[in-house]
Protein backbone atom coordinates (compact mmCIF):
# COMPACT_ATOMS: atom_id res chain seq x y z
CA UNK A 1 -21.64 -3.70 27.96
CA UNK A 2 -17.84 -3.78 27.94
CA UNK A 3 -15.70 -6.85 30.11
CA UNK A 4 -14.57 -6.37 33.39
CA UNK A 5 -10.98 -6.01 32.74
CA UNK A 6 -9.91 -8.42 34.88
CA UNK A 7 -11.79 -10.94 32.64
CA UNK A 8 -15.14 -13.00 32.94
CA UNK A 9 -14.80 -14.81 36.50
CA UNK A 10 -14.17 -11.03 37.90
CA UNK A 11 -17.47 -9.91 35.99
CA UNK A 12 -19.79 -12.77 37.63
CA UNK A 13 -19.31 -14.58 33.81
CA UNK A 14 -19.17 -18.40 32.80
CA UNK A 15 -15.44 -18.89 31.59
CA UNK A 16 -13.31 -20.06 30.02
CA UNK A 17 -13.21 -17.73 26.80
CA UNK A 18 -14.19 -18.18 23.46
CA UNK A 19 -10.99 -18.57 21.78
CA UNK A 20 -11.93 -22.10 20.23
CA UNK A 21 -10.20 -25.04 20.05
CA UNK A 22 -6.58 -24.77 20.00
CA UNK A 23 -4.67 -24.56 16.42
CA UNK A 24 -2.97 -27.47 14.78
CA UNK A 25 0.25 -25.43 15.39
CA UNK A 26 1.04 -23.09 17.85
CA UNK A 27 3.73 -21.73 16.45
CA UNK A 28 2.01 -20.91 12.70
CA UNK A 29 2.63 -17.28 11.36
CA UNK A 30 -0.37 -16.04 9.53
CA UNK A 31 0.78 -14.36 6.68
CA UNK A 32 -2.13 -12.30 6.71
CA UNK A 33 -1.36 -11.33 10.32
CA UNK A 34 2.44 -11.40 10.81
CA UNK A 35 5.03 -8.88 8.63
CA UNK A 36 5.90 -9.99 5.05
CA UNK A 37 9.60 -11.12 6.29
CA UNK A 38 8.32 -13.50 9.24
CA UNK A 39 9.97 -16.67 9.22
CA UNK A 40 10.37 -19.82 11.44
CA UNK A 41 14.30 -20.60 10.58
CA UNK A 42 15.12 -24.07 13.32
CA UNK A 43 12.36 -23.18 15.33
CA UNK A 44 12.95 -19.74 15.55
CA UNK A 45 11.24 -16.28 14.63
CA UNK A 46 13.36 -14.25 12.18
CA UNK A 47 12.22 -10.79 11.12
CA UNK A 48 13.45 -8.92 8.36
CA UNK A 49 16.71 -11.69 8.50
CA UNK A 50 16.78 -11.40 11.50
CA UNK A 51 16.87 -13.69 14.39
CA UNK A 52 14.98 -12.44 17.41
CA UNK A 53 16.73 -13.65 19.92
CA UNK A 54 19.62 -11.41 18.37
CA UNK A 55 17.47 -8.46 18.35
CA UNK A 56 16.25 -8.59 21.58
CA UNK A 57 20.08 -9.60 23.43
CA UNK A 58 21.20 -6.32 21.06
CA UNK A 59 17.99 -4.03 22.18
CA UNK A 60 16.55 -5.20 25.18
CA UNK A 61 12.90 -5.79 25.72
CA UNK A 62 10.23 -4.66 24.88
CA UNK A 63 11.16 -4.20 21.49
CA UNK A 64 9.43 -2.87 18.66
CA UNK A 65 10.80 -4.60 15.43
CA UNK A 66 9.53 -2.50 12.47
CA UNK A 67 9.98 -4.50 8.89
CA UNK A 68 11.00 -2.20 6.69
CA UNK A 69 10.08 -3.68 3.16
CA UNK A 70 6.65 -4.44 4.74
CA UNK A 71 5.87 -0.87 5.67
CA UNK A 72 7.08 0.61 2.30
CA UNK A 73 5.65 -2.64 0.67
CA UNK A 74 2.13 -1.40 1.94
CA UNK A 75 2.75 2.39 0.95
CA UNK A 76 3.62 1.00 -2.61
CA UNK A 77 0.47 -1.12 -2.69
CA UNK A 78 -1.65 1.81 -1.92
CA UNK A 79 0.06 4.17 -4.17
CA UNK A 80 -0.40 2.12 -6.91
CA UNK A 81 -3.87 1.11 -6.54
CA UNK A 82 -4.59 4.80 -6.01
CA UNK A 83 -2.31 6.36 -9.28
CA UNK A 84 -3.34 9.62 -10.05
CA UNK A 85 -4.95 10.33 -6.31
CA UNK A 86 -3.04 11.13 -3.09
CA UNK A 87 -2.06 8.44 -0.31
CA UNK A 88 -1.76 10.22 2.94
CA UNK A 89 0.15 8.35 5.87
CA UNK A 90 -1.41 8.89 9.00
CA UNK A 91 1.40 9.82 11.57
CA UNK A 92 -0.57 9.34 14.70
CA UNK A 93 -0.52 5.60 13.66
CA UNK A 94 3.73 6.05 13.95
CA UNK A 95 6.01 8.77 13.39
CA UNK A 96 9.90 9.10 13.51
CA UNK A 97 12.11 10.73 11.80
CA UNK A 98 13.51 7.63 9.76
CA UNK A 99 9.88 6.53 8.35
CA UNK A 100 8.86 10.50 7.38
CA UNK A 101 12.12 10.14 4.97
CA UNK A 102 10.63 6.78 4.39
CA UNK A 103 7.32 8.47 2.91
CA UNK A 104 8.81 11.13 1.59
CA UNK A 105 11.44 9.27 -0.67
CA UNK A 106 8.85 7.01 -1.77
CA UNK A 107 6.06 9.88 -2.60
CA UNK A 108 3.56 9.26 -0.19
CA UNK A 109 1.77 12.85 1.24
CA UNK A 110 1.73 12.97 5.24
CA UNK A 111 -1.34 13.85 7.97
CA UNK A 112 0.06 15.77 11.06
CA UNK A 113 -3.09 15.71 13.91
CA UNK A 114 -0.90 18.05 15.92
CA UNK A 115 1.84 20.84 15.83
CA UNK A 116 4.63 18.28 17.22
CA UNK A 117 3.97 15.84 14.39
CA UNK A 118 4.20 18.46 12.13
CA UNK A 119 7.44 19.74 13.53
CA UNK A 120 8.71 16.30 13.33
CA UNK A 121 7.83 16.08 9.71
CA UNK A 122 9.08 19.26 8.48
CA UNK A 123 12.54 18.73 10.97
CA UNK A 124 12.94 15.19 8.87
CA UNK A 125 12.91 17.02 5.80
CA UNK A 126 9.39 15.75 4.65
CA UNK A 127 7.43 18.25 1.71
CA UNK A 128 5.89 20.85 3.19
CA UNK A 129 3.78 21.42 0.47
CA UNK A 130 3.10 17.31 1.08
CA UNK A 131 1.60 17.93 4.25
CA UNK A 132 -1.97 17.76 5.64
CA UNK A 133 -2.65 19.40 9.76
CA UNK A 134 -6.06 18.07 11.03
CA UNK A 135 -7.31 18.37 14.47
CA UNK A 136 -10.15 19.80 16.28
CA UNK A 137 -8.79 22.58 18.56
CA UNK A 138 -5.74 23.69 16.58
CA UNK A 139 -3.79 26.45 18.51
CA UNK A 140 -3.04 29.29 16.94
CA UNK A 141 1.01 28.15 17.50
CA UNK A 142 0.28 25.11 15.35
CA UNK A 143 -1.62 26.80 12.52
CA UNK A 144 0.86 29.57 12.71
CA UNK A 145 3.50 27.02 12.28
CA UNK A 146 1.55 25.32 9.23
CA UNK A 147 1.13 28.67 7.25
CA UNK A 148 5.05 29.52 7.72
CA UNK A 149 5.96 26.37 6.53
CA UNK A 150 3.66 26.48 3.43
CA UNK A 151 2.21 23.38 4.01
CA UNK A 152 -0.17 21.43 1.66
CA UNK A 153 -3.35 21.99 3.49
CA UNK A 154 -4.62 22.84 6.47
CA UNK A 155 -7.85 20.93 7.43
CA UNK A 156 -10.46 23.25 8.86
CA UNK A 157 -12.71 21.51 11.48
CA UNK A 158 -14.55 24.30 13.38
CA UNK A 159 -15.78 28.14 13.15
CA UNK A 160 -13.50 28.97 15.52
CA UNK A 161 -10.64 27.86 13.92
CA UNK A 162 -11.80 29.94 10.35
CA UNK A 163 -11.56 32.46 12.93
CA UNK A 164 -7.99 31.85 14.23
CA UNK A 165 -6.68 31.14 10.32
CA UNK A 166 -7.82 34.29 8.47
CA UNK A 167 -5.78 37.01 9.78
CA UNK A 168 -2.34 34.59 9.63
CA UNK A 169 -3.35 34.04 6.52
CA UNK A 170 -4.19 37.54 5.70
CA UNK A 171 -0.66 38.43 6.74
CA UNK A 172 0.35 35.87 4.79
CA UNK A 173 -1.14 37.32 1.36
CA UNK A 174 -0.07 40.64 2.58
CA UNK A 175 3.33 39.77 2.65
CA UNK A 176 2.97 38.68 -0.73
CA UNK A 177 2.57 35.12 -0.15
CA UNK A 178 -0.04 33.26 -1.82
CA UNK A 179 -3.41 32.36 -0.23
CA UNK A 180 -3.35 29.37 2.32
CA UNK A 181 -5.16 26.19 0.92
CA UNK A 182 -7.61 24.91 3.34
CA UNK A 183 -10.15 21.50 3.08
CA UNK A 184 -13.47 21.12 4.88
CA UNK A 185 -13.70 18.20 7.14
CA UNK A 186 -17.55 16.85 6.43
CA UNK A 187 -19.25 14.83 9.21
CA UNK A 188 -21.51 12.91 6.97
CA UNK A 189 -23.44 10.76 9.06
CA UNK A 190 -22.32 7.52 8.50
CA UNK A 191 -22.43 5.27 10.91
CA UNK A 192 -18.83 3.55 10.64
CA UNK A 193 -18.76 -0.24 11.45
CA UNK A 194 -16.33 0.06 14.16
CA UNK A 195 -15.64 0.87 17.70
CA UNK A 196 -17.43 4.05 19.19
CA UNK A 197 -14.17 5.46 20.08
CA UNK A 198 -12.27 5.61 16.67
CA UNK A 199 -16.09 6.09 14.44
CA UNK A 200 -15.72 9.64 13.64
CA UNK A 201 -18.24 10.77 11.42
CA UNK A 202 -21.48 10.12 12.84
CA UNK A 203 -23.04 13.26 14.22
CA UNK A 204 -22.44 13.43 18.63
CA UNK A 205 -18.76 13.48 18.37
CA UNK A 206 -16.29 16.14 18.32
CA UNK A 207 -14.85 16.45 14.41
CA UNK A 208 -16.27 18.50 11.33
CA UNK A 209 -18.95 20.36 10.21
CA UNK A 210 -22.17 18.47 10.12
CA UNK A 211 -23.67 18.09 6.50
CA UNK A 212 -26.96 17.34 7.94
CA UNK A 213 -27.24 20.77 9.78
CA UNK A 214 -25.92 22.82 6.71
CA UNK A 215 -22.84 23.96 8.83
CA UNK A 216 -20.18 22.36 6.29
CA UNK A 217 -22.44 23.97 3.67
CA UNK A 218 -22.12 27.39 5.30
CA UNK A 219 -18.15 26.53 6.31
CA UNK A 220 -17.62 26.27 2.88
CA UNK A 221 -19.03 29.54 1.52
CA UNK A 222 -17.36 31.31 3.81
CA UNK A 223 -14.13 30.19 3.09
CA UNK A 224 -14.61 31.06 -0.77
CA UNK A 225 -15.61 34.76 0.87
CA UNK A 226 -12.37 35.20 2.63
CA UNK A 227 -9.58 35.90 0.07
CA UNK A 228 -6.80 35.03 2.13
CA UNK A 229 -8.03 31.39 2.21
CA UNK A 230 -8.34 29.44 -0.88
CA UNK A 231 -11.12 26.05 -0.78
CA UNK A 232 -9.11 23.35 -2.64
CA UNK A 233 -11.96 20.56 -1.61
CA UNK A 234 -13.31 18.87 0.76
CA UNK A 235 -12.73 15.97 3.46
CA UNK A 236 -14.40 13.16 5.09
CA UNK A 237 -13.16 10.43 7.67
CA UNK A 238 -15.90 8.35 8.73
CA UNK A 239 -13.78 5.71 11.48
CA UNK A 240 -10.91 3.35 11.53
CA UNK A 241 -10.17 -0.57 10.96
CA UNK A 242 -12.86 -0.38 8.84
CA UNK A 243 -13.21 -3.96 6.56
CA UNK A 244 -15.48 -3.30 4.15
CA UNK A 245 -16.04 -0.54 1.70
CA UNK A 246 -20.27 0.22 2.06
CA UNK A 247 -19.72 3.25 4.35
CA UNK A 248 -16.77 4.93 2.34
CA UNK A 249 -18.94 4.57 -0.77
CA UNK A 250 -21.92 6.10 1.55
CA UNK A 251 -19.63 8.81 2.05
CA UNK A 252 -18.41 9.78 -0.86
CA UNK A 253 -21.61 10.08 -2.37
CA UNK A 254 -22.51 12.55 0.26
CA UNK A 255 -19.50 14.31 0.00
CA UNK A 256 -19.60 14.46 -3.89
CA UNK A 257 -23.29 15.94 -2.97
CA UNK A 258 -22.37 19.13 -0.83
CA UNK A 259 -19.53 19.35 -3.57
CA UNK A 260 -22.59 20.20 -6.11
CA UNK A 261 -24.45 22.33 -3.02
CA UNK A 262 -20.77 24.22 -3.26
CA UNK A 263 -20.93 24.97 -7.05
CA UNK A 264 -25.09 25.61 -7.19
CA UNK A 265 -23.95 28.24 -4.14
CA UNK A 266 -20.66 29.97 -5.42
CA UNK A 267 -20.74 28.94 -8.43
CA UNK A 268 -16.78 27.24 -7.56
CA UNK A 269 -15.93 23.93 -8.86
CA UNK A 270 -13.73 22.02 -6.16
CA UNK A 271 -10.84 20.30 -6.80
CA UNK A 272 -10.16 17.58 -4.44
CA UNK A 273 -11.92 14.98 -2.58
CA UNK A 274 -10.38 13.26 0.85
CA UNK A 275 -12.43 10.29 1.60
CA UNK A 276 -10.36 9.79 4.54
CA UNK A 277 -9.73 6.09 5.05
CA UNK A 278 -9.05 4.27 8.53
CA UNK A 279 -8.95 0.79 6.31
CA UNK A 280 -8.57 -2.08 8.82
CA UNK A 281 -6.29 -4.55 8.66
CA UNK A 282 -5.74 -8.29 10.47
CA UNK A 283 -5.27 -8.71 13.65
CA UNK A 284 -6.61 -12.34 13.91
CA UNK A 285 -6.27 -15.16 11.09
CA UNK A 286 -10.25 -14.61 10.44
CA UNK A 287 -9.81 -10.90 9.92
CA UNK A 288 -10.35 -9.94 6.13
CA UNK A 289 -9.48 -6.72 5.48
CA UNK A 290 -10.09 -4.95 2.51
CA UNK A 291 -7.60 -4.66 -0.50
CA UNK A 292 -6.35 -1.71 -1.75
CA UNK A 293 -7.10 -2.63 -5.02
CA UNK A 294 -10.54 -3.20 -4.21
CA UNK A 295 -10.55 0.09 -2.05
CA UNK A 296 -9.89 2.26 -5.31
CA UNK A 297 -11.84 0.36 -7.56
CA UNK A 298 -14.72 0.95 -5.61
CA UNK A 299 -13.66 4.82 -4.79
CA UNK A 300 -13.42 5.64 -8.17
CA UNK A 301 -16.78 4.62 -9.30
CA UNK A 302 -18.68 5.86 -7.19
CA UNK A 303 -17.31 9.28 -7.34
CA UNK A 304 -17.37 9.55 -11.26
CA UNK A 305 -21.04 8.03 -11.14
CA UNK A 306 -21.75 10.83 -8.60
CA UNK A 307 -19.79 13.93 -9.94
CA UNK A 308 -21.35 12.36 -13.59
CA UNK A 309 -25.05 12.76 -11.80
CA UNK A 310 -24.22 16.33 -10.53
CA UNK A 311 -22.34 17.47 -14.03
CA UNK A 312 -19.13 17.79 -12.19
CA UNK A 313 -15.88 17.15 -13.37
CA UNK A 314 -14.04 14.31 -11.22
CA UNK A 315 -11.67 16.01 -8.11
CA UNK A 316 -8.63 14.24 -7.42
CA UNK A 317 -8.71 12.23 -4.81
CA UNK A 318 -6.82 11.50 -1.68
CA UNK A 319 -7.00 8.76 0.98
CA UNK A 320 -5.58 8.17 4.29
CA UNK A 321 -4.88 4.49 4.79
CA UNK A 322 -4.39 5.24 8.72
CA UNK A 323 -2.77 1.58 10.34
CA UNK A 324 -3.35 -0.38 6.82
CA UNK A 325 0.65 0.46 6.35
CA UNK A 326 2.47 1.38 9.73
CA UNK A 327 0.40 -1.92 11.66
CA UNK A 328 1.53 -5.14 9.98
CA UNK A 329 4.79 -5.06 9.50
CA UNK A 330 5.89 -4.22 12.72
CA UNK A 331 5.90 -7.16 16.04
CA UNK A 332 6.73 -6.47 19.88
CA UNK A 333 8.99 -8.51 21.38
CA UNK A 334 8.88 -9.19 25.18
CA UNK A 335 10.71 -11.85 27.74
CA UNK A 336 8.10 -13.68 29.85
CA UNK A 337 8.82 -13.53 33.42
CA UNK A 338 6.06 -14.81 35.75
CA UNK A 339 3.74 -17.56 34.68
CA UNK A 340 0.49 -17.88 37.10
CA UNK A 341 -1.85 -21.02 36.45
CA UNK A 342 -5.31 -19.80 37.90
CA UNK A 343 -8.00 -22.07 39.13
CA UNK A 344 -11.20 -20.93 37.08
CA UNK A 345 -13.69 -23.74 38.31
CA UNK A 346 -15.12 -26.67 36.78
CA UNK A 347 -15.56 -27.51 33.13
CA UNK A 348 -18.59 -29.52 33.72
CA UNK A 349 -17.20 -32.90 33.27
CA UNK A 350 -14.94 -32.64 36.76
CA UNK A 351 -12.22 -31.58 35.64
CA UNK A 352 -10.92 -27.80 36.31
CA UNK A 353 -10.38 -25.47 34.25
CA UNK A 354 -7.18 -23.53 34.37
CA UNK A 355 -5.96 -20.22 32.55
CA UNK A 356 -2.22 -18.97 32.61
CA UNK A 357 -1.74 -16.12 33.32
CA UNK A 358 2.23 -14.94 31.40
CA UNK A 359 3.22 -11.83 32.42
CA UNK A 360 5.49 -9.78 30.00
CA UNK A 361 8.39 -7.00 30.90
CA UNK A 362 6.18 -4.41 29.21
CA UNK A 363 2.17 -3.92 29.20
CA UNK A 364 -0.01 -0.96 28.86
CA UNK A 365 2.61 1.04 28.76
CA UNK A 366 3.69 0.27 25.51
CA UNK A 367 0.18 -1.11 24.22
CA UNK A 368 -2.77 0.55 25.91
CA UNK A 369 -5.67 -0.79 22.62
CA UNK A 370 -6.13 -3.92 24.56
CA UNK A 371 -7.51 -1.89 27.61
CA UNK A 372 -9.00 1.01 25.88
CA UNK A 373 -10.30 -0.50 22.90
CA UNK A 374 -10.87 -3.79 23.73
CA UNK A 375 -8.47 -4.72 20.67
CA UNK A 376 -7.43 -8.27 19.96
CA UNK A 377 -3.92 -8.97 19.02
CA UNK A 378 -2.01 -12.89 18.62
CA UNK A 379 1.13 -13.43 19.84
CA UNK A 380 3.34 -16.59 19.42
CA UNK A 381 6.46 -18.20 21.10
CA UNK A 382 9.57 -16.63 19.32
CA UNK A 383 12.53 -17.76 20.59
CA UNK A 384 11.96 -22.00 19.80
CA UNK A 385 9.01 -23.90 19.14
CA UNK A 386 7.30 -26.35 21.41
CA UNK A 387 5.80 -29.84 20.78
CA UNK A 388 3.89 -29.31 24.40
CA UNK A 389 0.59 -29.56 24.36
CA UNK A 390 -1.63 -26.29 24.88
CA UNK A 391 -2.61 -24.05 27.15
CA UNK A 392 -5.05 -21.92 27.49
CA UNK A 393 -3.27 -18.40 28.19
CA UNK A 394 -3.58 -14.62 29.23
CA UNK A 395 -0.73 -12.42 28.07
CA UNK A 396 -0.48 -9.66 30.87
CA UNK A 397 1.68 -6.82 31.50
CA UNK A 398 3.77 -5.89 34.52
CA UNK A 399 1.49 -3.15 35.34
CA UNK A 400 -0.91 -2.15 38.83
CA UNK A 401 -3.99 -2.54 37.40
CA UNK A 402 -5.92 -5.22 36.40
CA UNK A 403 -6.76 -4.26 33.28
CA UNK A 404 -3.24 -4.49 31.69
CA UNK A 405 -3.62 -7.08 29.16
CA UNK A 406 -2.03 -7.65 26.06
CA UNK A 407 -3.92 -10.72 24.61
CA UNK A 408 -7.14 -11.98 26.83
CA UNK A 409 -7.12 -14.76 25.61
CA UNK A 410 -5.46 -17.79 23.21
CA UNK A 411 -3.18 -21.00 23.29
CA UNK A 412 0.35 -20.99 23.91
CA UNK A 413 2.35 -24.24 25.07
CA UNK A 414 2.02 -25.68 27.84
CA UNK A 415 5.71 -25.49 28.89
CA UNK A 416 6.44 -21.56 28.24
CA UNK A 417 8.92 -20.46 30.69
CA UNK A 418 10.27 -17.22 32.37
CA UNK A 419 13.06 -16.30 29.65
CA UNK A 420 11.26 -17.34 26.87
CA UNK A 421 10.51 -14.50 24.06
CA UNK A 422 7.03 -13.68 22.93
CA UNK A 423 6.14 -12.04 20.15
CA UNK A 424 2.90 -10.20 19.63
CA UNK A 425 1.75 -9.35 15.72
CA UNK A 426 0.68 -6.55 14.06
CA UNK A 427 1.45 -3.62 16.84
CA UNK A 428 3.12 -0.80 14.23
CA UNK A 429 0.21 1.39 14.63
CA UNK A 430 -1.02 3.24 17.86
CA UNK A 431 0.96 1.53 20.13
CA UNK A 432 4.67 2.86 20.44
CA UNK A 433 2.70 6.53 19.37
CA UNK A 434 0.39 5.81 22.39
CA UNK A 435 3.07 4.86 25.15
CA UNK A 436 3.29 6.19 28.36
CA UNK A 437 5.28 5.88 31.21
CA UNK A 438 2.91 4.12 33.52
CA UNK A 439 4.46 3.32 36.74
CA UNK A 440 7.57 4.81 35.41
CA UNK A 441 8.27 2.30 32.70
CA UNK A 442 10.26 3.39 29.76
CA UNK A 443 9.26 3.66 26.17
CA UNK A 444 10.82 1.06 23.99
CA UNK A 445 12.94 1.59 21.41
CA UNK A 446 12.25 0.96 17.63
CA UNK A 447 14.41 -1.58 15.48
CA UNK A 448 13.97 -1.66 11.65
CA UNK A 449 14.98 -4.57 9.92
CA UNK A 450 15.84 -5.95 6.56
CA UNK A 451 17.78 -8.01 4.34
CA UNK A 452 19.95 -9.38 7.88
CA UNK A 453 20.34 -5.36 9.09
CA UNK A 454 19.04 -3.72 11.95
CA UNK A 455 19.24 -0.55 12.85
CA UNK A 456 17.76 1.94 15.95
CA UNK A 457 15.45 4.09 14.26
CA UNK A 458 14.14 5.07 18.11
CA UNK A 459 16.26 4.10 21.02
CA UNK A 460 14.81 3.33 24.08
CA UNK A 461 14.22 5.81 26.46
CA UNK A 462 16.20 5.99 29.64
CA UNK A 463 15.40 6.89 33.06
CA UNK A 464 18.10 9.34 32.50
CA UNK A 465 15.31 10.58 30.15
CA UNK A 466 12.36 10.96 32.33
CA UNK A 467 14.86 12.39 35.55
CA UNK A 468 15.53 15.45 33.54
CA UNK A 469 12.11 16.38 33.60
CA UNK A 470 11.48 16.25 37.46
CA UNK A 471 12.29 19.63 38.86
CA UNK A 472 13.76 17.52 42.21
CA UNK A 473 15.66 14.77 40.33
CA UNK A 474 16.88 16.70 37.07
CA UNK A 475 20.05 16.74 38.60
CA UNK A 476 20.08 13.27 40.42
CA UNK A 477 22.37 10.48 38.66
CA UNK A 478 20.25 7.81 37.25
CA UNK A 479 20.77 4.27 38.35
CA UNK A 480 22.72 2.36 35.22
CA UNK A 481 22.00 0.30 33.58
CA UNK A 482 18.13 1.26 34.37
CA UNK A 483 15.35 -0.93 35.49
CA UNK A 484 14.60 -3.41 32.85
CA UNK A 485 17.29 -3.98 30.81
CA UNK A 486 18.52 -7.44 30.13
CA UNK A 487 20.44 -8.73 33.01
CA UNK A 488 24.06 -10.46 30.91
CA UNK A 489 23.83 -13.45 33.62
CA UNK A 490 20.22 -13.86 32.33
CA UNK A 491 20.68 -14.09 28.36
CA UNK A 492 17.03 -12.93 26.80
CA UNK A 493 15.53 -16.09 25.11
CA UNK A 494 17.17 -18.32 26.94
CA UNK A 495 15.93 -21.32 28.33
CA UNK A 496 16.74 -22.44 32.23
């Protein structure tokens, strides 16, 4: 049973939390948690060379700070452990036009889950032929828009959507194009260890062709049937922020099994394998992800020792490390302004317990996993460091609803104060991709850093922005500068 959202005393629970005792240092960057270029320089966070404070006076806050050698650091890890296969990047973990050039400068093949990320994509100049769509209810805009642009594959999920592909495709071949390459996506069964909402490949949920039913069987053959469509392989994708590799290798030898079903049918040997990915990565010092290394390692074994069983020759292979590259390197900054100590009752020993609550000039708005996934994040004090002693603390957002948390629970000093800056780790995937504009907030921009540089890879959206979509207000000035922004006679990061 899932938390009240307002926390424990709310759901009729014993509090406080069970964050432990406090760390030797508040201030401590994990370096398994916080991007490659973190640093404490006088107290201070720097990112990427960069002093926060800096970057948030320059940008406002929130403030997504994206390290750029940590993000192309992590595509290089994976492309290396995986020579010879194909890295996908996810975009729904983050997408702009500055990483897709990112990706595609430094080789990396790209999944689109929708029409818009694939426009994005293709308008940044990525490889079309680079290119992966998925989805479960592709239009028939979208795959219109894949086969025109002679993307790399489109990744068939349903019947229906055979149905919607053929005849584009038949045009296609009629116009003497070349057939358009399609995948299988596989629901295999496996019960990822994960949350329900991101484990995608057990059987009640809404992706792929069951295996266990004999539909991806039957998907399959039909493909091969229709001449306009060409079956390069097949895909699976069994979750996300997955840390160990048991259910991939479940997977693949599943996978590498309807591969055989495929050839004893048709008598066609297929050609690629996407086991997917969703590899986790820390959120929390204890988290231990998986390496890539060991990832591939793993991978590749069981595949040959499978395809070796079935008299197959080896497919190439392809992964989709999902948040494993956009997440870590990338930190949101926000200015605290209220700070509410509340009362939580009696420790037992007399003395009461108390929990501050620090509200933040962003929220759900900008990082909704907290209240839809019950995700865990750390943040830290950015702007100094603090010899006070701790306090137990709930990062909150400025939002109408309970529920908007950022961090439930964990120890910041004591003496935190309205200007101070925090900054909360590992937020580069599924967070600026899932913002909204809850209670008319704006989305933040996006700041990539390195070697001492920033630059605006996103800039934040205005209320300029969201007036020009209101049929009554498109034509209304704006208030400038907008809600939010910095006030000069209130320097961000400073203290009173």
């Amino acid at each position: 049973m899932r938390a009240h959202p307002a926390g424990p005393l709310h759901g009729g629970m014993t509090p406080p939390p069970s964050v432990g005792l406090p760390p030797a240092d508040l201030g401590a960057l994990d370096p398994e948690v916080w991007p490659r270029s973190a640093r404490r320089v006088d107290g201070e966070l720097h990112l990427g060379g960069r002093p926060v404070t800096e970057l948030a006076r320059a940008h406002g806050t929130p403030l997504f700070v994206l390290d750029e050698d940590d993000f192309r650091g992590r595509a290089a890890d994976f492309a290396t452990a995986f020579t010879g296969a194909d890295v996908h990047y996810a975009s729904k973990a983050f997408l702009c036009g500055q990483v897709a050039r990112w990706l595609a400068d430094d080789g990396l093949h790209l999944d689109a889950c929708s029409g818009n990320e694939l426009a994005v994509a293709l308008a940044a100049g990525f490889p079309a032929g680079r290119i992966a769509l998925h989805g479960n209810n592709k239009s028939l805009v979208e795959l219109q828009l894949a086969v025109d642009a002679g993307i790399g594959h489109v990744v068939l999920d349903s019947f229906d959507e055979i149905d919607r592909l053929v005849p584009m495709a038949a045009a296609r071949v009629a116009a003497g194009g070349s057939p358009v390459p399609v995948l299988i996506r596989t629901t295999v069964g496996i019960e990822a260890h994960t949350h329900e909402f991101i484990a995608t490949a057990h059987e009640d949920q809404k992706f792929g062709f069951s295996l266990a039913t004999g539909d991806a069987l039957t998907a399959a053959v039909r493909v091969i049937r229709e001449p306009a469509l060409h079956l390069s392989g097949l895909h699976s994708h069994i979750g996300s922020q997955i840390f160990d590799t048991a259910g991939f290798e479940a997977a693949a030898h599943r996978v590498v099994g309807l591969m055989g079903q495929v050839h004893q049918a048709t008598g066609e040997v297929l050609g690629e394998l996407n086991l997917g990915g969703g590899f986790g990565i820390a959120y929390l010092p204890d988290d231990d992800p998986v390496t890539p290394g060991d990832v591939a390692r793993r991978l590749r074994t069981v595949v040959a020792a499978e395809c070796a069983a079935l008299d197959l020759p080896v497919p190439r292979l392809a992964v989709e490390p999902g948040r494993a590259i956009a997440g870590p390197g990338t930190v949101t900054l926000y200015e605290i302004g209220t700070i509410k100590p509340v009362r939580l009752g009696s420790s037992g020993h007399g003395a009461p317990q108390v929990r501050n609550y620090v509200s933040v000039d962003g929220g759900m708005s900008d990082n909704i996993r907290t209240a839809l996934y019950d995700a865990s994040y750390t943040c830290v004090l950015a702007n100094r460091t603090s010899d006070a002693p701790p306090a137990l603390c709930r990062v909150v957002g400025k939002h109408c609803e309970s529920g908007d948390v950022l961090v439930r629970d964990l120890w910041l000093p004591s003496d935190v104060q309205p200007g101070d800056l925090l900054a909360v780790a590992a937020t580069g995937a599924y967070c600026w991709s899932m913002a909204s504009n809850y209670n008319y907030l704006l989305k933040p921009p996006v700041v990539a850093v390195r070697d001492g540089a920033a630059t605006e890879v996103v800039r934040r959206q205005t209320l300029a922005d969201v007036f020009a979509l209101d049929a009554v207000l498109a034509d209304v000035p704006a208030p400038s500068p907008a809600i939010d922004q910095p006030a000069p006679e209130h320097p961000v990061g400073a203290r009173s």
